[in-house]
PDB file of N, CA and C in Angstrom:
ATOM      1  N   UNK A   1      82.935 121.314 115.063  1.00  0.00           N
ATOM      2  CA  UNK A   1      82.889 119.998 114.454  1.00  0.00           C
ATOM      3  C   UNK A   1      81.560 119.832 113.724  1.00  0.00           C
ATOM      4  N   UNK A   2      81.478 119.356 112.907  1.00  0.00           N
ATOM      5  CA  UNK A   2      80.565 119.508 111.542  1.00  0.00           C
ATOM      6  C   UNK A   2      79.782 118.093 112.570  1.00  0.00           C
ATOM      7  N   UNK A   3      78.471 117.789 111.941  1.00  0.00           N
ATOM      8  CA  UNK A   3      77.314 116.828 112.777  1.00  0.00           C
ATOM      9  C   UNK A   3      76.801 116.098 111.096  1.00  0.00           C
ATOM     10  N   UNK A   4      77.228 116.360 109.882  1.00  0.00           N
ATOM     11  CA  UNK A   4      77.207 116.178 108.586  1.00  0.00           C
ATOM     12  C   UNK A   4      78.211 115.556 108.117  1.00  0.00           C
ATOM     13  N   UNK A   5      77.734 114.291 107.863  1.00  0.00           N
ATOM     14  CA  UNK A   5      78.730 112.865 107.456  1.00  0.00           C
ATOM     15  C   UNK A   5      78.626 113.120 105.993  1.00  0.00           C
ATOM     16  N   UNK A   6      79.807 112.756 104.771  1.00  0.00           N
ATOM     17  CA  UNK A   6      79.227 112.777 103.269  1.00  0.00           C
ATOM     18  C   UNK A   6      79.505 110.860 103.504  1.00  0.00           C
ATOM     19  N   UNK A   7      79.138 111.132 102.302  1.00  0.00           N
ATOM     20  CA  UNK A   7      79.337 109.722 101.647  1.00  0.00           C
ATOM     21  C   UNK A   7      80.403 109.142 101.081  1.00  0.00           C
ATOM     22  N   UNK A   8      80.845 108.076 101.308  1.00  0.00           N
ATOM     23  CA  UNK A   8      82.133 107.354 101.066  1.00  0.00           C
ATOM     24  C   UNK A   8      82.292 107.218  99.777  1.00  0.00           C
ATOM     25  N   UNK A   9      81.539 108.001  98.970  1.00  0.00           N
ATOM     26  CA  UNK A   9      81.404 108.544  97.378  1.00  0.00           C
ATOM     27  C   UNK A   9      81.710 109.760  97.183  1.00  0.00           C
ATOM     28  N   UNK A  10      81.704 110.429  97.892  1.00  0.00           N
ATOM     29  CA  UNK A  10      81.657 111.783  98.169  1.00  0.00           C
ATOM     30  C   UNK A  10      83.152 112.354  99.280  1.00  0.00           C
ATOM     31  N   UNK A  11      83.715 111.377 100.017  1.00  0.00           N
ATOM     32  CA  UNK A  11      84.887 111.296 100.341  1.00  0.00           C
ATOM     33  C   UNK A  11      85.743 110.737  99.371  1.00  0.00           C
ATOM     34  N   UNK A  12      85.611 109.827  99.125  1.00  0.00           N
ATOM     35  CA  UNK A  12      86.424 109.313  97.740  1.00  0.00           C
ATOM     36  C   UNK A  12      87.156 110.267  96.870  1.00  0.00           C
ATOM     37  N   UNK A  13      85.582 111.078  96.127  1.00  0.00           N
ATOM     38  CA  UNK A  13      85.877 111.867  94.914  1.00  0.00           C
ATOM     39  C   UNK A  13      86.735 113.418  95.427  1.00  0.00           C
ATOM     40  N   UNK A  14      86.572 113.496  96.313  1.00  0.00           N
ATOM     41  CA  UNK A  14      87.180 114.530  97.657  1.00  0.00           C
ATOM     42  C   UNK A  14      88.992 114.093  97.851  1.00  0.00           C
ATOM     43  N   UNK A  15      89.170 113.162  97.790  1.00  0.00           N
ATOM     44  CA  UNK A  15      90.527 112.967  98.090  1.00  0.00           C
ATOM     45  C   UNK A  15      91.434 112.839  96.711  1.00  0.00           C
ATOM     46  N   UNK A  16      90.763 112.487  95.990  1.00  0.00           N
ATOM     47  CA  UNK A  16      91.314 112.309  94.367  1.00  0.00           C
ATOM     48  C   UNK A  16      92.314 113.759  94.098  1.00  0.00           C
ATOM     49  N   UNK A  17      92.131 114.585  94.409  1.00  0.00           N
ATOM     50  CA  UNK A  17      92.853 115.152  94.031  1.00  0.00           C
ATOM     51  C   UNK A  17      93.461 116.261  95.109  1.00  0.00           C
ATOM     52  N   UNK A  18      93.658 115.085  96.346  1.00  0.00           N
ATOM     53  CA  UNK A  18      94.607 116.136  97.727  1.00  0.00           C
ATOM     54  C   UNK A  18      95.703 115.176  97.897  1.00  0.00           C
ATOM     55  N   UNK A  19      96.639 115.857  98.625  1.00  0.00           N
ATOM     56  CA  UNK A  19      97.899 114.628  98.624  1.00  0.00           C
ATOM     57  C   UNK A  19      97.258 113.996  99.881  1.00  0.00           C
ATOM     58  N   UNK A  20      97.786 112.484  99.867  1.00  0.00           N
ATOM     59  CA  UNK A  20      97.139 112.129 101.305  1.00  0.00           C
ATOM     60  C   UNK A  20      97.915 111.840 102.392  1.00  0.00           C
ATOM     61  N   UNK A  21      99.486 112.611 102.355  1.00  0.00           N
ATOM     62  CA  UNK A  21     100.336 113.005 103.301  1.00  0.00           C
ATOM     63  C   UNK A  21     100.115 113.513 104.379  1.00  0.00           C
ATOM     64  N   UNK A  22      99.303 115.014 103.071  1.00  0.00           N
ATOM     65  CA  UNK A  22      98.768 115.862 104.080  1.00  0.00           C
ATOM     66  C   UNK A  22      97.271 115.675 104.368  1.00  0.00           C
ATOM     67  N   UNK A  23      96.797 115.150 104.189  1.00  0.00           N
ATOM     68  CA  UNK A  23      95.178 114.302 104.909  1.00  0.00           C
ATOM     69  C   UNK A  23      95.638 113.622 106.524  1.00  0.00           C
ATOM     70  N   UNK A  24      96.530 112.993 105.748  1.00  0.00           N
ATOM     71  CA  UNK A  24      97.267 112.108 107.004  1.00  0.00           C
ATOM     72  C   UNK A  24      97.618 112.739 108.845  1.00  0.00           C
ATOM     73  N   UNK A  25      98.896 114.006 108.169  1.00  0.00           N
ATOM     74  CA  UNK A  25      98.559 114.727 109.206  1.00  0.00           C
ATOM     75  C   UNK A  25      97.496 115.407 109.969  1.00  0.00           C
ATOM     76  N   UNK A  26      96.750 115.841 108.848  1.00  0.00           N
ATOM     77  CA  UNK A  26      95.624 117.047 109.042  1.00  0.00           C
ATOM     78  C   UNK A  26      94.707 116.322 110.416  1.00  0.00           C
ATOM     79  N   UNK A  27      94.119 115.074 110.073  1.00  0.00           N
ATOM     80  CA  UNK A  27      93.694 114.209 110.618  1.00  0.00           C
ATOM     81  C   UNK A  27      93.976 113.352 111.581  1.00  0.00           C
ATOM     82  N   UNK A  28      95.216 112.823 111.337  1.00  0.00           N
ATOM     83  CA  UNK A  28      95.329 111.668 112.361  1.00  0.00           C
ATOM     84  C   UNK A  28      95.316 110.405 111.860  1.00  0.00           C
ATOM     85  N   UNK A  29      94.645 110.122 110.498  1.00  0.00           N
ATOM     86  CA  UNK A  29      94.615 108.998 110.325  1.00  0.00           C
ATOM     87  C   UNK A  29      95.613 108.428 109.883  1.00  0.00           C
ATOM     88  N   UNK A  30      95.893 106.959 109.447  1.00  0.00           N
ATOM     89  CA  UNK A  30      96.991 106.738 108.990  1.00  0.00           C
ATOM     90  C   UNK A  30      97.039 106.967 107.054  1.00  0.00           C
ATOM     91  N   UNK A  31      98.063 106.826 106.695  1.00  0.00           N
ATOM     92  CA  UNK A  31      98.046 107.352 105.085  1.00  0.00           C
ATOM     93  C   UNK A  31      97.687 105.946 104.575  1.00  0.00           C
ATOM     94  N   UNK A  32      97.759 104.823 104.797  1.00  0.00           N
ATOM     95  CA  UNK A  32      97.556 103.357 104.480  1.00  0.00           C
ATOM     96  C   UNK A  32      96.047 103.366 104.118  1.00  0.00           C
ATOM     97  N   UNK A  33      95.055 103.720 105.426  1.00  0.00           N
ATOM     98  CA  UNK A  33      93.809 103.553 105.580  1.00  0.00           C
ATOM     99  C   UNK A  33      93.215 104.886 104.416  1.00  0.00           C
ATOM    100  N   UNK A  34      93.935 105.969 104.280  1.00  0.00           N
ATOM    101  CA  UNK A  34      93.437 106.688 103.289  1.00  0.00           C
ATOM    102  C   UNK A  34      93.757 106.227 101.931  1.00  0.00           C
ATOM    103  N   UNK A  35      95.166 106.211 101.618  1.00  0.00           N
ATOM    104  CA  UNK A  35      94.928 105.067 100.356  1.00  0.00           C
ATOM    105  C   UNK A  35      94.134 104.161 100.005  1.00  0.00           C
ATOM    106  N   UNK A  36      93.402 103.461 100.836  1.00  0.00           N
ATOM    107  CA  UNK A  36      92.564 101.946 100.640  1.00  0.00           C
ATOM    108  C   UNK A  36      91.240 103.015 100.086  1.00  0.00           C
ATOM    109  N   UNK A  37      90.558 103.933 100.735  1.00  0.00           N
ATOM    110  CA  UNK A  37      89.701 104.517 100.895  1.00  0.00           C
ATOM    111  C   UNK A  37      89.590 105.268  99.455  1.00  0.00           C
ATOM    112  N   UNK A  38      90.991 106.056  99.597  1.00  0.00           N
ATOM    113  CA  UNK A  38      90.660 106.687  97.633  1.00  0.00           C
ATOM    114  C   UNK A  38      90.874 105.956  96.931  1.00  0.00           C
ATOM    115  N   UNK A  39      91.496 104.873  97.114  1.00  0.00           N
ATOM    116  CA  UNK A  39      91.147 103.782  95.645  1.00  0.00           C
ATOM    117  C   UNK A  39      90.326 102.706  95.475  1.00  0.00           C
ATOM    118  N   UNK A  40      89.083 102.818  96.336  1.00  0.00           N
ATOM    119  CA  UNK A  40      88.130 102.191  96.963  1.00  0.00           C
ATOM    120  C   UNK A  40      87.974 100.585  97.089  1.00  0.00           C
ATOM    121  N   UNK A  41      89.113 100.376  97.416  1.00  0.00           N
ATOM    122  CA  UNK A  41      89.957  99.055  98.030  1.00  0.00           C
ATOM    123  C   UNK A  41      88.618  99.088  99.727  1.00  0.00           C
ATOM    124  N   UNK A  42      88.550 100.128 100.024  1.00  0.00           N
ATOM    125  CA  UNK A  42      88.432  99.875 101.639  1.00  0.00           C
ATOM    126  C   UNK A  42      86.561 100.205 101.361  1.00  0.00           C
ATOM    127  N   UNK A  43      86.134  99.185 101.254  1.00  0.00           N
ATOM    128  CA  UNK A  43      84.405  99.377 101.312  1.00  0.00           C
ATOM    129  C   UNK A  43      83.701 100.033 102.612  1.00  0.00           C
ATOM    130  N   UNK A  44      84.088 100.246 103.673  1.00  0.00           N
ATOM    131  CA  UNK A  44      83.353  99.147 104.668  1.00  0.00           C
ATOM    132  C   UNK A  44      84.202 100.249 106.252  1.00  0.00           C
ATOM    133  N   UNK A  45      84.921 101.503 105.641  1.00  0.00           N
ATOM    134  CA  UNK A  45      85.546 102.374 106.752  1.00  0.00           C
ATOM    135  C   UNK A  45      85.039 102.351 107.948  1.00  0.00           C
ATOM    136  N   UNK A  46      85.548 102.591 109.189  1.00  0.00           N
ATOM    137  CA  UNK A  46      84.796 102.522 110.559  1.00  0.00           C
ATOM    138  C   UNK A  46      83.879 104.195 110.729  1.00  0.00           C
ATOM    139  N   UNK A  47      82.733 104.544 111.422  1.00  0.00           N
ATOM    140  CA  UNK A  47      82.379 105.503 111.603  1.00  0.00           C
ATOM    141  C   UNK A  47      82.987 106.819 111.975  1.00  0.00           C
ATOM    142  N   UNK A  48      84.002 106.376 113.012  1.00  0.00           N
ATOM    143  CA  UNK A  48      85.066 107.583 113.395  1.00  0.00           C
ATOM    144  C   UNK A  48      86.176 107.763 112.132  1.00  0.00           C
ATOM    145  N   UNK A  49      86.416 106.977 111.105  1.00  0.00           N
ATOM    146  CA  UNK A  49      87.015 107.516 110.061  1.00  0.00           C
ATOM    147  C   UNK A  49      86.107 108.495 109.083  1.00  0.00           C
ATOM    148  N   UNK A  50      84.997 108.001 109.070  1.00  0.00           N
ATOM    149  CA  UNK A  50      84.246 108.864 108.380  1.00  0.00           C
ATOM    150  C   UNK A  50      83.847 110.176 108.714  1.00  0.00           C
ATOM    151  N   UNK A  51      83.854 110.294 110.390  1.00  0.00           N
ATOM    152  CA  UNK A  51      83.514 111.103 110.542  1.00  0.00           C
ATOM    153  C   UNK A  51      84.341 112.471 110.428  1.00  0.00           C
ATOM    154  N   UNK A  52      85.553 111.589 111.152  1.00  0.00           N
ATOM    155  CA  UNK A  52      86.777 112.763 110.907  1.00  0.00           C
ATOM    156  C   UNK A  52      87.406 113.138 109.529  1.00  0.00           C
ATOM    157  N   UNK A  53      87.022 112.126 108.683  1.00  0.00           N
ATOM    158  CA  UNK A  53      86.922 112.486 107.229  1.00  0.00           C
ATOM    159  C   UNK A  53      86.253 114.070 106.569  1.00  0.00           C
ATOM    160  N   UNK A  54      85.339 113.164 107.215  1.00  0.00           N
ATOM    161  CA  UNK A  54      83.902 114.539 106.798  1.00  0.00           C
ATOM    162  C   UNK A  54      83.956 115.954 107.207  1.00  0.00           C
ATOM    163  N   UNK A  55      84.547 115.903 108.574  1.00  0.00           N
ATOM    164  CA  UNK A  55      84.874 116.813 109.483  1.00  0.00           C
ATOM    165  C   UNK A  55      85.724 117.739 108.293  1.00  0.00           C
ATOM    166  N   UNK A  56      86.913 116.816 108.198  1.00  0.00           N
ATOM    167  CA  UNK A  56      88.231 117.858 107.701  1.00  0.00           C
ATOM    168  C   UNK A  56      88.060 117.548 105.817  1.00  0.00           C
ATOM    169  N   UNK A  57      87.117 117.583 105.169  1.00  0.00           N
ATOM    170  CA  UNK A  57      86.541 117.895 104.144  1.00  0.00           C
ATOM    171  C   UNK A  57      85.504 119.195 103.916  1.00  0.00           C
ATOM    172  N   UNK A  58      84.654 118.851 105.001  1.00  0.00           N
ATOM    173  CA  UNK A  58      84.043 119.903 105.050  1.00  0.00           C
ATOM    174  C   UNK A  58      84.912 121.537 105.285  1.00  0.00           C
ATOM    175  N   UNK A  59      85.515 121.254 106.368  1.00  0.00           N
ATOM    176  CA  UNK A  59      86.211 122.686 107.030  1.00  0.00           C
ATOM    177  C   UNK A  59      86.885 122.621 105.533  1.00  0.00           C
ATOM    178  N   UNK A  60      87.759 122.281 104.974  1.00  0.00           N
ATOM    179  CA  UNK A  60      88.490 122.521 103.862  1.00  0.00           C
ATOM    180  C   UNK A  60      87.791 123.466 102.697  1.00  0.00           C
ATOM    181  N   UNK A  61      86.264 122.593 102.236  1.00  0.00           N
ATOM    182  CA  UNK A  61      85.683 123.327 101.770  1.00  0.00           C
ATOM    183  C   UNK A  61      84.775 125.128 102.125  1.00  0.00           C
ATOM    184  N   UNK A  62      84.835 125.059 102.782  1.00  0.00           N
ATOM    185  CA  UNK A  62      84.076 126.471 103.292  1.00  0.00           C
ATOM    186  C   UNK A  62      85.248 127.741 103.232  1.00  0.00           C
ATOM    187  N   UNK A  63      84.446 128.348 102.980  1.00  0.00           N
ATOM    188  CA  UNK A  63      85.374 130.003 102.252  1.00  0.00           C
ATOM    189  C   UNK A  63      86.080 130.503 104.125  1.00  0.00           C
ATOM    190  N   UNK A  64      86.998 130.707 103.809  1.00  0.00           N
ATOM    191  CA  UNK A  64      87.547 131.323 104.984  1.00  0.00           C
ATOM    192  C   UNK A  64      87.175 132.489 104.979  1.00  0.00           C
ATOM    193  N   UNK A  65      86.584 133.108 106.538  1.00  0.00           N
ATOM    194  CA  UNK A  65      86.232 134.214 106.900  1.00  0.00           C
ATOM    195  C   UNK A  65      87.735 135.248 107.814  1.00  0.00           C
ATOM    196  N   UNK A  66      87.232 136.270 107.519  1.00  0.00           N
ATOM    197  CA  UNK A  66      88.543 137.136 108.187  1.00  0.00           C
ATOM    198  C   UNK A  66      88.501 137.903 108.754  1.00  0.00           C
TER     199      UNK A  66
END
């Protein structure tokens, strides 16, 4: 688990172009609360969204090892 939060600018621009179906599952969260979030309807996310945000942004980004 990543200890490196981004920014709700930086999550934003991060989801723009993932479906958020699959965010939804990946995560846990609901697809409602991610919609609000990429269309920055939702200012103001709770910490554990962010975090698990960040979490499964980050892992996404990093090169898979084999």
């Amino acid at each position: 688990m990543s200890h490196h939060l981004l920014t709700l600018e930086q999550i934003r621009a991060a989801l723009q172009d993932r479906r958020i179906t699959t965010v939804s599952a990946a995560t846990g969260l609901h697809a409602n609360t991610l919609h609000q979030i990429k269309k920055g309807k939702s200012e103001n996310p709770s910490l554990r969204t962010i975090t698990i945000l960040s979490d499964y942004l980050i892992r996404q980004t990093q090169p898979m090892v084999s």
